[in-house]
Protein backbone atom coordinates (compact mmCIF):
# COMPACT_ATOMS: atom_id res chain seq x y z
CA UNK A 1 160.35 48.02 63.34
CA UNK A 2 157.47 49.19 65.67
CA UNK A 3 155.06 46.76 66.57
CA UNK A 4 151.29 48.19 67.22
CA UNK A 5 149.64 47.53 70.35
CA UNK A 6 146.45 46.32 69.94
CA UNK A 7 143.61 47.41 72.49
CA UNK A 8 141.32 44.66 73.87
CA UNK A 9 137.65 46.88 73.23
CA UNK A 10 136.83 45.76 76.99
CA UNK A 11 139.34 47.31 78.69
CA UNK A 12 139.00 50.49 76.45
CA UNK A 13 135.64 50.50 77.79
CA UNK A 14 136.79 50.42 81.07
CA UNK A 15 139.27 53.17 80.80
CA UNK A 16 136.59 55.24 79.61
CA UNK A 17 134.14 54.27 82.66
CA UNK A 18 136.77 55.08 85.18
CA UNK A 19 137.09 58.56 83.65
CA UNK A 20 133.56 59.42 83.65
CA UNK A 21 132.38 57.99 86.80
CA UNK A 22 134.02 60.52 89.04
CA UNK A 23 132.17 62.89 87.17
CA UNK A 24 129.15 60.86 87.65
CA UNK A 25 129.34 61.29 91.15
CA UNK A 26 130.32 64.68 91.43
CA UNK A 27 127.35 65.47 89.23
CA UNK A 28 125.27 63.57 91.37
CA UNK A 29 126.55 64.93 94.99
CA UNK A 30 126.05 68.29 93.43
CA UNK A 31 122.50 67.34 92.42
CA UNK A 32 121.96 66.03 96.26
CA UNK A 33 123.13 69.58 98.05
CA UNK A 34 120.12 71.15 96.07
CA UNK A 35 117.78 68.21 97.10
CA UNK A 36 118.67 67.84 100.20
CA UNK A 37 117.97 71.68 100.85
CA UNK A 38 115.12 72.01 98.76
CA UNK A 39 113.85 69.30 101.46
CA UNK A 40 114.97 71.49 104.47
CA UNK A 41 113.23 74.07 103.49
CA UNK A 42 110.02 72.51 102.90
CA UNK A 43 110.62 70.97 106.19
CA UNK A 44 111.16 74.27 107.85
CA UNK A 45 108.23 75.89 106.00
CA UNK A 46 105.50 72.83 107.71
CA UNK A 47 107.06 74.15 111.28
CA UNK A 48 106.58 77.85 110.60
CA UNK A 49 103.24 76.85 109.36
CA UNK A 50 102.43 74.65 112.20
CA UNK A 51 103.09 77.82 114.30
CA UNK A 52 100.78 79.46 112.54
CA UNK A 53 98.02 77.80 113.43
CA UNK A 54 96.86 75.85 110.03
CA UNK A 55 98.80 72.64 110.03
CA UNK A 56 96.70 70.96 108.23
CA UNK A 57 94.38 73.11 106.25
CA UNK A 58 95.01 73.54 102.38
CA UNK A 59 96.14 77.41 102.78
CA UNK A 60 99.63 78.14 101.54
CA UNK A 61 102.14 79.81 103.68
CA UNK A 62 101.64 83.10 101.64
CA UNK A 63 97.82 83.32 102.60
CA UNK A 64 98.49 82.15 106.16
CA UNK A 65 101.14 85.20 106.62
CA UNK A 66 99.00 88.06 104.70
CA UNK A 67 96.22 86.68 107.28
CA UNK A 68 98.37 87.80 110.59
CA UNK A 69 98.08 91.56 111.91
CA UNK A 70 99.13 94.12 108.77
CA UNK A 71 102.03 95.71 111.83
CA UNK A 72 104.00 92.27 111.65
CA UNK A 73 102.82 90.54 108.81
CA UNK A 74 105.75 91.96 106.67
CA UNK A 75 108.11 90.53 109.16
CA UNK A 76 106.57 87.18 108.64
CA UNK A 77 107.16 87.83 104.99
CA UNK A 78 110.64 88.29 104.76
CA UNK A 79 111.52 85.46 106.92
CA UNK A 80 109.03 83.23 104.62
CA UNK A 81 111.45 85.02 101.78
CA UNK A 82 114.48 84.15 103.02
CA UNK A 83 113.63 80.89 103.62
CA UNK A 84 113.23 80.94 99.59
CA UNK A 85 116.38 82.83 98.93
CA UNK A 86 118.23 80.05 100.86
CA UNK A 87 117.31 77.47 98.74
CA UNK A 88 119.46 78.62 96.06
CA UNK A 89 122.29 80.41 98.15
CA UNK A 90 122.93 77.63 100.77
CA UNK A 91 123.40 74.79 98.28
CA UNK A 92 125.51 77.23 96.06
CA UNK A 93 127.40 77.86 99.00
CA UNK A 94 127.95 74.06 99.17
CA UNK A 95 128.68 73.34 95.43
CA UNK A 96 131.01 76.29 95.67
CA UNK A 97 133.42 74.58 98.65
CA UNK A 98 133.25 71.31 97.33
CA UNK A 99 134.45 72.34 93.87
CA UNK A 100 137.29 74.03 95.58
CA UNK A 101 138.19 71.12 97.25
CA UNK A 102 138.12 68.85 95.22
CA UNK A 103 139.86 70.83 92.33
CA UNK A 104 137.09 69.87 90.00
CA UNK A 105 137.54 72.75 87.47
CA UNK A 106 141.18 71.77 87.38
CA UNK A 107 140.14 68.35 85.46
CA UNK A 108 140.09 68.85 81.89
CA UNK A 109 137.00 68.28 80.82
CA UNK A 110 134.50 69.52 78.23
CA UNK A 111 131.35 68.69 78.92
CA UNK A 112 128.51 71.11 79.41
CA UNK A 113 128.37 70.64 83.22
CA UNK A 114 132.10 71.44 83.90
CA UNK A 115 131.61 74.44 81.51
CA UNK A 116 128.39 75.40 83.65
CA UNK A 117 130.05 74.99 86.73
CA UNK A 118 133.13 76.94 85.60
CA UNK A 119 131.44 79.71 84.33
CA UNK A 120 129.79 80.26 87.80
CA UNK A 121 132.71 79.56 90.09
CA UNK A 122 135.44 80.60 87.82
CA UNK A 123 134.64 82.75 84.80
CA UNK A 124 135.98 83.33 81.48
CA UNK A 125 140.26 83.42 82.13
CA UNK A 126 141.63 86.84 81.22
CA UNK A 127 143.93 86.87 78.16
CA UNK A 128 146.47 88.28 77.79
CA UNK A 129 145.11 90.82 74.51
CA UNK A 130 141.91 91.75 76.80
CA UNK A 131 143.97 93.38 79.44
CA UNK A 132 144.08 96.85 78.43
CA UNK A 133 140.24 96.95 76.95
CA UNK A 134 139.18 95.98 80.50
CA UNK A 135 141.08 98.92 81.88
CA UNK A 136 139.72 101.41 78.84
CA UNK A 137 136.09 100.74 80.37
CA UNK A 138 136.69 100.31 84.01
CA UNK A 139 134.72 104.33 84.36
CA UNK A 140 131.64 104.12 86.23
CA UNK A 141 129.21 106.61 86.94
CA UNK A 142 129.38 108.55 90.07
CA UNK A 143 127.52 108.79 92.63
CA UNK A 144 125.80 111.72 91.82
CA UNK A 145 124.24 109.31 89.06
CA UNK A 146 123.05 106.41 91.69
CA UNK A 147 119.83 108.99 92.46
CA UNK A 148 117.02 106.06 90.40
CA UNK A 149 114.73 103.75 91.83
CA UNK A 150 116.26 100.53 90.09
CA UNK A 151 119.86 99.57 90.26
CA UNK A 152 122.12 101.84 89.00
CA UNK A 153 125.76 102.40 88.96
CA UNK A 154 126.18 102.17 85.11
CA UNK A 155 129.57 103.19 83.60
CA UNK A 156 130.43 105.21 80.71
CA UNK A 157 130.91 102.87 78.08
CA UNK A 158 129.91 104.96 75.01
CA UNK A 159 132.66 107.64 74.07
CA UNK A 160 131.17 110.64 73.02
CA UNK A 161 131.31 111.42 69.56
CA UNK A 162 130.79 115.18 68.00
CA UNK A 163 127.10 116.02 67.30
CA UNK A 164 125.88 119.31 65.81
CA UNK A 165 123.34 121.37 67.65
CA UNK A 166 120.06 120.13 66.43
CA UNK A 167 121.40 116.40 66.87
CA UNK A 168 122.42 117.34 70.85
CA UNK A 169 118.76 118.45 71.11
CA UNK A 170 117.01 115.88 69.73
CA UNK A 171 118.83 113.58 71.93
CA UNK A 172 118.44 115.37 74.99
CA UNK A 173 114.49 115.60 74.73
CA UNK A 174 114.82 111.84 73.74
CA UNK A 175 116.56 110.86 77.04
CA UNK A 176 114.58 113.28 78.90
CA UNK A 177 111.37 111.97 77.57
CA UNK A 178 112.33 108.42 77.68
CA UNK A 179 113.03 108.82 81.48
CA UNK A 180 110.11 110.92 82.44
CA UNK A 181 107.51 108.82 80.95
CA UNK A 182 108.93 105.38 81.90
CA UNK A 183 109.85 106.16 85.14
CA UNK A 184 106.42 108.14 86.36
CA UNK A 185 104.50 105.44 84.67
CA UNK A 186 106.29 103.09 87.01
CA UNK A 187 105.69 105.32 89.88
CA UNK A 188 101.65 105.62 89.17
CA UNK A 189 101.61 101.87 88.74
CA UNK A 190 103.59 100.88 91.46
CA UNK A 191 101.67 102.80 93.86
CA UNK A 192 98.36 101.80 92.11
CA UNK A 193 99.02 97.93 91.86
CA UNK A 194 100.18 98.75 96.17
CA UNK A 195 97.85 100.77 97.30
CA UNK A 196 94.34 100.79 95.99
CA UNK A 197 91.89 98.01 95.41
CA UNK A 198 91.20 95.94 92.11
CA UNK A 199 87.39 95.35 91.07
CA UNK A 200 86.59 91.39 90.68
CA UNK A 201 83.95 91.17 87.83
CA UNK A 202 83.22 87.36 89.30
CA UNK A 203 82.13 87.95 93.02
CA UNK A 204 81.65 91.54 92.22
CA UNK A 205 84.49 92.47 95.29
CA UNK A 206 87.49 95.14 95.63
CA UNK A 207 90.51 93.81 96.85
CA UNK A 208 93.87 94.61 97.40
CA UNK A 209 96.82 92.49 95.86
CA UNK A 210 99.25 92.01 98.75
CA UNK A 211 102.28 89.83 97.13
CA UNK A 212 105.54 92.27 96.38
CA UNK A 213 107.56 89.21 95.72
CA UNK A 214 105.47 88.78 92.54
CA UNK A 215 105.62 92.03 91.80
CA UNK A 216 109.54 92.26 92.21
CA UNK A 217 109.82 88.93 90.08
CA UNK A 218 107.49 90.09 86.80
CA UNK A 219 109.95 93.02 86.83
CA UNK A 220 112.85 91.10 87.24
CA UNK A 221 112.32 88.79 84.42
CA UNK A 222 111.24 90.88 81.78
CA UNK A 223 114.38 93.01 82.81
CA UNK A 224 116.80 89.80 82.04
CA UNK A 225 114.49 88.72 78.56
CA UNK A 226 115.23 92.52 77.53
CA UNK A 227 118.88 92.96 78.02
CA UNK A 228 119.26 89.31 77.15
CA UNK A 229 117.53 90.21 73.81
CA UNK A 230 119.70 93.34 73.38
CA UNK A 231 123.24 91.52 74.25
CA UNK A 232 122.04 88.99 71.65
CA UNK A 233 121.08 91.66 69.04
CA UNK A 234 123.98 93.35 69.33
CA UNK A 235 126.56 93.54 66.54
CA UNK A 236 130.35 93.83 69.06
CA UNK A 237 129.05 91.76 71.88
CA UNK A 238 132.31 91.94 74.47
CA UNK A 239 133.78 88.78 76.02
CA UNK A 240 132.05 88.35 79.42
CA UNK A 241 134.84 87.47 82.03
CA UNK A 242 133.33 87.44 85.65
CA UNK A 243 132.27 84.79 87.80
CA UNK A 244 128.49 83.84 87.70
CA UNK A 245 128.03 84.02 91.68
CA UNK A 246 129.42 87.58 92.09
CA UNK A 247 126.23 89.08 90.51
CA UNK A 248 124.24 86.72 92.86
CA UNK A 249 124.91 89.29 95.67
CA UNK A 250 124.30 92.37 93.96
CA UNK A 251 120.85 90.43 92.90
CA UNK A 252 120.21 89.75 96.90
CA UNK A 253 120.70 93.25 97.96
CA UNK A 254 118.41 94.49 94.21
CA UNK A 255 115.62 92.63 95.30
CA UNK A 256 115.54 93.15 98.93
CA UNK A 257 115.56 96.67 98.29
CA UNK A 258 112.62 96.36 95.53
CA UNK A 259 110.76 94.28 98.29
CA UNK A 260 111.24 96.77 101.12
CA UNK A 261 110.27 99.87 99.22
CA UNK A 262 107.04 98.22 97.85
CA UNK A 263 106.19 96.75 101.43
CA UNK A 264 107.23 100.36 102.74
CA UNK A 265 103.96 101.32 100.72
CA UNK A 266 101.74 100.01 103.04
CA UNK A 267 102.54 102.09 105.50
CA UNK A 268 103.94 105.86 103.83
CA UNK A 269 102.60 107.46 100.79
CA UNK A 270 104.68 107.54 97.60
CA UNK A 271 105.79 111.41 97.89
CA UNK A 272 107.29 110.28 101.01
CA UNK A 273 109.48 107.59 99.46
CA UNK A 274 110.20 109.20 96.64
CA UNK A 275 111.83 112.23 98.77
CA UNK A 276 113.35 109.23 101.25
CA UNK A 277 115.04 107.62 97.61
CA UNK A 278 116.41 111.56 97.26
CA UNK A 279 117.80 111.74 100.76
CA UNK A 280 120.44 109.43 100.61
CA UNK A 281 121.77 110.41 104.90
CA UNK A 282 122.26 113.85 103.74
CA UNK A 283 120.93 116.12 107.29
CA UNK A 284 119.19 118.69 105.56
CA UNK A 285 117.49 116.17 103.25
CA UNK A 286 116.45 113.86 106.27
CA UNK A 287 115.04 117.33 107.72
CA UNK A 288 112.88 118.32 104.69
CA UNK A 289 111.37 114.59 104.48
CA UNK A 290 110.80 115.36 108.42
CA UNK A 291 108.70 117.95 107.51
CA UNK A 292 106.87 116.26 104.46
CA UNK A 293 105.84 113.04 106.55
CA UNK A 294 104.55 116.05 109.43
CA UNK A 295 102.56 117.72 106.86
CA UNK A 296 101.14 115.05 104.82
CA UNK A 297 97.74 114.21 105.64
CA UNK A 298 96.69 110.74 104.88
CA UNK A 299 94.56 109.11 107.23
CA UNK A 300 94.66 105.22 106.19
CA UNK A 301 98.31 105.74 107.68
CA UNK A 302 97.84 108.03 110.66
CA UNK A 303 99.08 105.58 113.40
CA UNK A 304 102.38 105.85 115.02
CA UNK A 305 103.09 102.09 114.59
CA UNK A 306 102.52 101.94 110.54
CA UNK A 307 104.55 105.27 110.34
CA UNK A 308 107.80 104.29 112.31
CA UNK A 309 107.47 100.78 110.33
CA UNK A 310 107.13 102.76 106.62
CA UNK A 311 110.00 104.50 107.63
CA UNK A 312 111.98 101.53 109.27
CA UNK A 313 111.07 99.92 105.59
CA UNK A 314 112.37 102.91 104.03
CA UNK A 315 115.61 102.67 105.88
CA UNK A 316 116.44 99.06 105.06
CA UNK A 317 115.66 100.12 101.32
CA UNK A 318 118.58 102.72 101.46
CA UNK A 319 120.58 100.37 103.15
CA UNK A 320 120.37 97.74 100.89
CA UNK A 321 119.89 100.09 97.80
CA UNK A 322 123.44 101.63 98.30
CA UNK A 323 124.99 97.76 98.86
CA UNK A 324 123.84 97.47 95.28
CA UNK A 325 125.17 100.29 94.43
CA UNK A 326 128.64 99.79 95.59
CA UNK A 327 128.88 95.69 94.74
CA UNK A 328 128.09 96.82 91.22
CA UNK A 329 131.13 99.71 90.98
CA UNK A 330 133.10 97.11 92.33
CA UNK A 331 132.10 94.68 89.85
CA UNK A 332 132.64 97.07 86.48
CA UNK A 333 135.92 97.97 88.11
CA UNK A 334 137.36 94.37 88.23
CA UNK A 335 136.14 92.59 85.24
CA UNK A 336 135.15 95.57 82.83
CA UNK A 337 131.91 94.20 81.68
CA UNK A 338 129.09 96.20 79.79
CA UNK A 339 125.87 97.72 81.77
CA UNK A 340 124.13 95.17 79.44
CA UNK A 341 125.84 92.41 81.10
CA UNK A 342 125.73 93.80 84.64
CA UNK A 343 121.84 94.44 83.76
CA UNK A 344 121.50 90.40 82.22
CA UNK A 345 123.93 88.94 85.44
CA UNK A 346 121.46 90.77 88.15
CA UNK A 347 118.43 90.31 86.79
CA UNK A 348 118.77 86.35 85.88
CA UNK A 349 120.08 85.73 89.52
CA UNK A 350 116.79 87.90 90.81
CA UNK A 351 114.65 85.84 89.10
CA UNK A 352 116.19 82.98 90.28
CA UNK A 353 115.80 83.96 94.12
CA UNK A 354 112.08 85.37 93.42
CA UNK A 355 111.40 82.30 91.46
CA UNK A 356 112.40 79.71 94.28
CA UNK A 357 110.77 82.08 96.92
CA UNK A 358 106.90 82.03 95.17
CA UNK A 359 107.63 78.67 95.34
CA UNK A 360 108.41 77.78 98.68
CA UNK A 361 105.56 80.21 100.36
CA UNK A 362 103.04 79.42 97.34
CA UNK A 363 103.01 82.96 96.24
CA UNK A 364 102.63 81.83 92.06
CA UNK A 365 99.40 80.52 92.88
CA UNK A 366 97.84 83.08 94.42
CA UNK A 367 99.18 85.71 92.39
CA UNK A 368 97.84 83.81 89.54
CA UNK A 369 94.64 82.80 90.96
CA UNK A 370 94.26 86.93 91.87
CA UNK A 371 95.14 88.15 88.40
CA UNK A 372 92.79 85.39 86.51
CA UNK A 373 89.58 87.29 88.95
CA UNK A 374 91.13 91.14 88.35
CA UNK A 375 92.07 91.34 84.86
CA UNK A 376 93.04 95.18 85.14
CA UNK A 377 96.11 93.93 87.27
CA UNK A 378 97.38 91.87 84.60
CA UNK A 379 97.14 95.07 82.47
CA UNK A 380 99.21 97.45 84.92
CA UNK A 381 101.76 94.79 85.73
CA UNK A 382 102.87 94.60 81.96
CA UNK A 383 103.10 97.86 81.59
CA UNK A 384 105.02 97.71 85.00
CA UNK A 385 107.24 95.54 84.13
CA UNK A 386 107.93 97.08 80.72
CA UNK A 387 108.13 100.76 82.11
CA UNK A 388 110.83 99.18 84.52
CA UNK A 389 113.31 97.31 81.68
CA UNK A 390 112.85 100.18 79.33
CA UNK A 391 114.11 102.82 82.15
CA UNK A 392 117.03 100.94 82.87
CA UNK A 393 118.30 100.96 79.07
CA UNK A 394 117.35 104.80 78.77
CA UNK A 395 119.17 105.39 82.63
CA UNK A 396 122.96 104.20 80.68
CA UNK A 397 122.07 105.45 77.47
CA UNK A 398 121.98 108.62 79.04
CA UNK A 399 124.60 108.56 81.02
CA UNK A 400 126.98 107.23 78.52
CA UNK A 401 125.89 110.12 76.00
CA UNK A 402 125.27 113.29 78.29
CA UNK A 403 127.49 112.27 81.18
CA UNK A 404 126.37 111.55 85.21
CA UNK A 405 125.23 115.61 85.41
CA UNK A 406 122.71 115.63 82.91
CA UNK A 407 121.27 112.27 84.35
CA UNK A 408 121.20 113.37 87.74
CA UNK A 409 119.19 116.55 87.02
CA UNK A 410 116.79 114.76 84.63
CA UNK A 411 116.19 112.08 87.42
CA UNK A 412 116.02 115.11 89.95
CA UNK A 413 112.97 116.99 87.99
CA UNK A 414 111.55 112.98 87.75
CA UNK A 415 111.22 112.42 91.59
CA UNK A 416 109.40 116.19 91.91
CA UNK A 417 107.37 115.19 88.82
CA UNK A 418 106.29 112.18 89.98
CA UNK A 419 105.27 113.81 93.45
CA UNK A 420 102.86 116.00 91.72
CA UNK A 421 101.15 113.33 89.61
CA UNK A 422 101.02 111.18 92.81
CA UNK A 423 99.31 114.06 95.23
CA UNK A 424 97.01 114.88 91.95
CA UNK A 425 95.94 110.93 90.71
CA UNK A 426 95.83 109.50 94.37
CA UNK A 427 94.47 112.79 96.49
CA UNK A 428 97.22 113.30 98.69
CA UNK A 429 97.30 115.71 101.06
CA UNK A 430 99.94 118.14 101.74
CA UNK A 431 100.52 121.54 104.33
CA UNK A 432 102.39 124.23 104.37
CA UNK A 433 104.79 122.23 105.73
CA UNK A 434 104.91 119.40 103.55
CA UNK A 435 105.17 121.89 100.74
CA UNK A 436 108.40 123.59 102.87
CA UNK A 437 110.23 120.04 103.04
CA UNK A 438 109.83 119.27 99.46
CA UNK A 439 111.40 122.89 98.70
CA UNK A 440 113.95 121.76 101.19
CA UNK A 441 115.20 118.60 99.71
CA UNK A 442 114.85 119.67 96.08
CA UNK A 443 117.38 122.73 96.32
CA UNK A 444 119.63 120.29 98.71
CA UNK A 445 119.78 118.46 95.38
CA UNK A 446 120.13 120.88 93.00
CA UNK A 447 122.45 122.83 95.27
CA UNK A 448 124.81 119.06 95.32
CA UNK A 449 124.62 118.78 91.77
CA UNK A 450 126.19 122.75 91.44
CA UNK A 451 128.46 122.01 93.50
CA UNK A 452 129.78 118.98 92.73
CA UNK A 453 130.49 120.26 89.15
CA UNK A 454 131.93 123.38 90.37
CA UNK A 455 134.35 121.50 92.48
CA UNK A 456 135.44 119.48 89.10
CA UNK A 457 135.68 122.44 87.10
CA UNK A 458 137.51 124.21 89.41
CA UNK A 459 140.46 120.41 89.81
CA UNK A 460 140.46 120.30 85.74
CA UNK A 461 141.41 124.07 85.48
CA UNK A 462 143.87 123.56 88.70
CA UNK A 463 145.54 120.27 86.52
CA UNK A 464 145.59 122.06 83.23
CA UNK A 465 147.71 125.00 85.03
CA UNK A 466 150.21 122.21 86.46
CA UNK A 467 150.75 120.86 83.28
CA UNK A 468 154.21 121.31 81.61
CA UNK A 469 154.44 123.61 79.15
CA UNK A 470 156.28 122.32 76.10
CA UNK A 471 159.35 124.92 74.90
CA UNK A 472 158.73 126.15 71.06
């Protein structure tokens, strides 16, 4: 006969406490790496102020920096930006060692923390069923298809299915119209919101606004809320299987690269970055921009100092710009996820970094503060942001329905586009010359594209004459 054991209540509540109080404290070390670095950073942000002169005046850090000489201000910037950024990557850092070392996702537990924290660290575990889908949509675009101003690097998710004539039309003018006005709206406003000055109907002044963190961050969010929105709206959602922090880089290299081409329009003109976005290190592309920044007249940027800065800014945004480009590839190769997912992962973690940056320097303020006196801003940064989230869905709709060529062109008659409307809205003037190195880079383009798709033409027919033929 068995006998049951009874359980004295007390020591049931015990066993229970002794199981959750190591989670307690992990919780609560975990908790202290973001305090403790949160305090840091304010700490470090009173000494760079204190350098600056206004220890104990009420101006935030953002004010104090845009108040320094315009030729070094940006580099006062990004340091005050980075000191933001590390408020979320050095205590991730932290978390991420200590739950390695301590083997915390190994515990079985299912509480909403340990699901949080495994979902960053970890990820969803592959199974065995979702092998071979992950392989099926490991294509990604080329890199003829990386040519856009917002990360890119979208696979082909969408298989093409047979469409009659007028269909194929309708779709192409769609895409091609869905690119051309998002994407040159985005270019007008960008440069507008950068470059020229915003009436004040309360002290009757024209200012500029000066913040590109804010600017990167309103596109950034809106971005996440949209393909968020989408992924959620969507009727076959597919399981999302990578790590958390792996998009965190991607996001780091997206928004430094946003930052660095809207600083870099303080100093160049926007035809000039729009043919730098084109160049990509190609030599006869570097030469034709060469001769557009000789013949383009613009005299609020004639010095030598704000020229080699525009195009040191210009060089970092390539730099980082092609990081993106690359982490991302990487990213769809190894865990297969959707462009949706890729566009929700980088975009949350962006707004994340922006978020804690504003904060730090006291950029939200004053950004606030500037579009409650210039309500036109608030108008073109909507449509800004908007312009921005709705290019990126038409940039993998396109490519997953007409293919990497198709996009590359479009994108290619964009940048020249937008080049015209900018010398035409904003006056810019162009030589001879200028004219010659826009010539220049467009063909190199065109002429990359041709070839390119001769060369793949040419290894398809070379692979279908290999091919074994089958005896009847």
């Amino acid at each position: 006969m068995q006998q049951s054991i009874a359980i004295d209540p007390q020591s049931e509540i015990h066993l229970v406490m002794a199981n959750l109080l190591p989670n307690v404290i992990i919780i609560i070390i975990i908790c202290g790496f973001f305090i403790t670095a949160l305090l840091i950073i304010h700490f470090l942000s009173d000494i760079l102020k204190g350098a600056l002169g206004a220890f104990h005046t009420h101006q935030t850090l953002s004010q104090l920096v845009e108040s320094q000489a315009k030729e070094y201000s940006w580099f006062l910037k990004l340091l005050v930006n980075c000191f933001g950024y590390s408020c979320i990557f050095v205590p991730g850092y932290l978390v991420y060692k200590y739950v390695q070392r301590t083997n915390y996702l190994e515990v079985c537990d299912k509480s909403l923390f340990h699901v949080a924290v495994r979902m960053c660290i970890k990820g969803n575990d592959l199974e065995p069923n979702d092998t071979l889908q992950v392989k099926s949509n490991n294509q990604t675009a080329p890199a003829s298809a990386k040519l856009t101003t917002l990360p890119s690097s979208f696979p082909l998710l969408a298989s093409k299915p047979k469409r009659s004539n007028p269909n194929e039309v309708f779709l192409l003018v769609w895409c091609f119209g869905g690119l051309m006005v998002s994407y040159l709206t985005w270019g007008v406003l960008q440069e507008k919101i950068m470059t020229q000055k915003y009436y004040s109907f309360s002290s009757g002044e024209k200012t500029h606004f000066k913040d590109s963190q804010f600017l990167v961050f309103c596109n950034r969010i809106l971005a996440f809320l949209v393909a968020l929105g989408w992924l959620q709206c969507g009727s076959t959602a597919k399981r999302h299987k990578a790590p958390l922090y792996k998009y965190s880089f991607a996001s780091f290299s997206n928004i430094m690269s946003a930052w660095f081409q809207y600083e870099a329009l303080k100093f160049v003109n926007f035809p000039t970055q729009v043919l730098a976005k084109s160049c990509k290190i190609i030599p006869v592309m570097l030469m034709g921009m060469i001769f557009f920044m000789t013949g383009s007249a613009d005299g609020t940027k004639a010095s030598g100092v704000t020229t080699l800065t525009g195009v040191f800014l210009l060089a970092m945004y390539l730099v980082f710009d092609s990081f993106t480009a690359n982490w991302q590839s990487d990213l769809f190769k190894c865990y297969g996820m959707t462009s949706l997912q890729m566009m929700c992962g980088v975009n949350i973690f962006s707004t994340i970094f922006t978020a804690a940056s504003l904060s730090v320097q006291g950029g939200f303020m004053d950004s606030l503060a500037f579009a409650s006196e210039h309500p036109k801003f608030i108008f073109d940064i909507i449509i800004l942001s908007i312009s921005s989230a709705v290019g990126q869905l038409f940039i993998f709709y396109t490519i997953s329905v007409f293919g990497p060529v198709v996009f590359t062109i479009i994108m290619t008659l964009r940048q020249a586009a937008a080049i015209l409307l900018s010398c035409f809205i904003y006056h810019h003037t162009v030589t001879t010359l200028g004219i010659l190195g826009v010539v220049i880079v467009f063909l190199a383009i065109f002429l990359r594209v041709y070839c390119n798709h001769l060369i793949k033409a040419r290894r398809k027919k070379r692979a279908e004459c290999h091919k074994p033929k089958l005896a009847v």
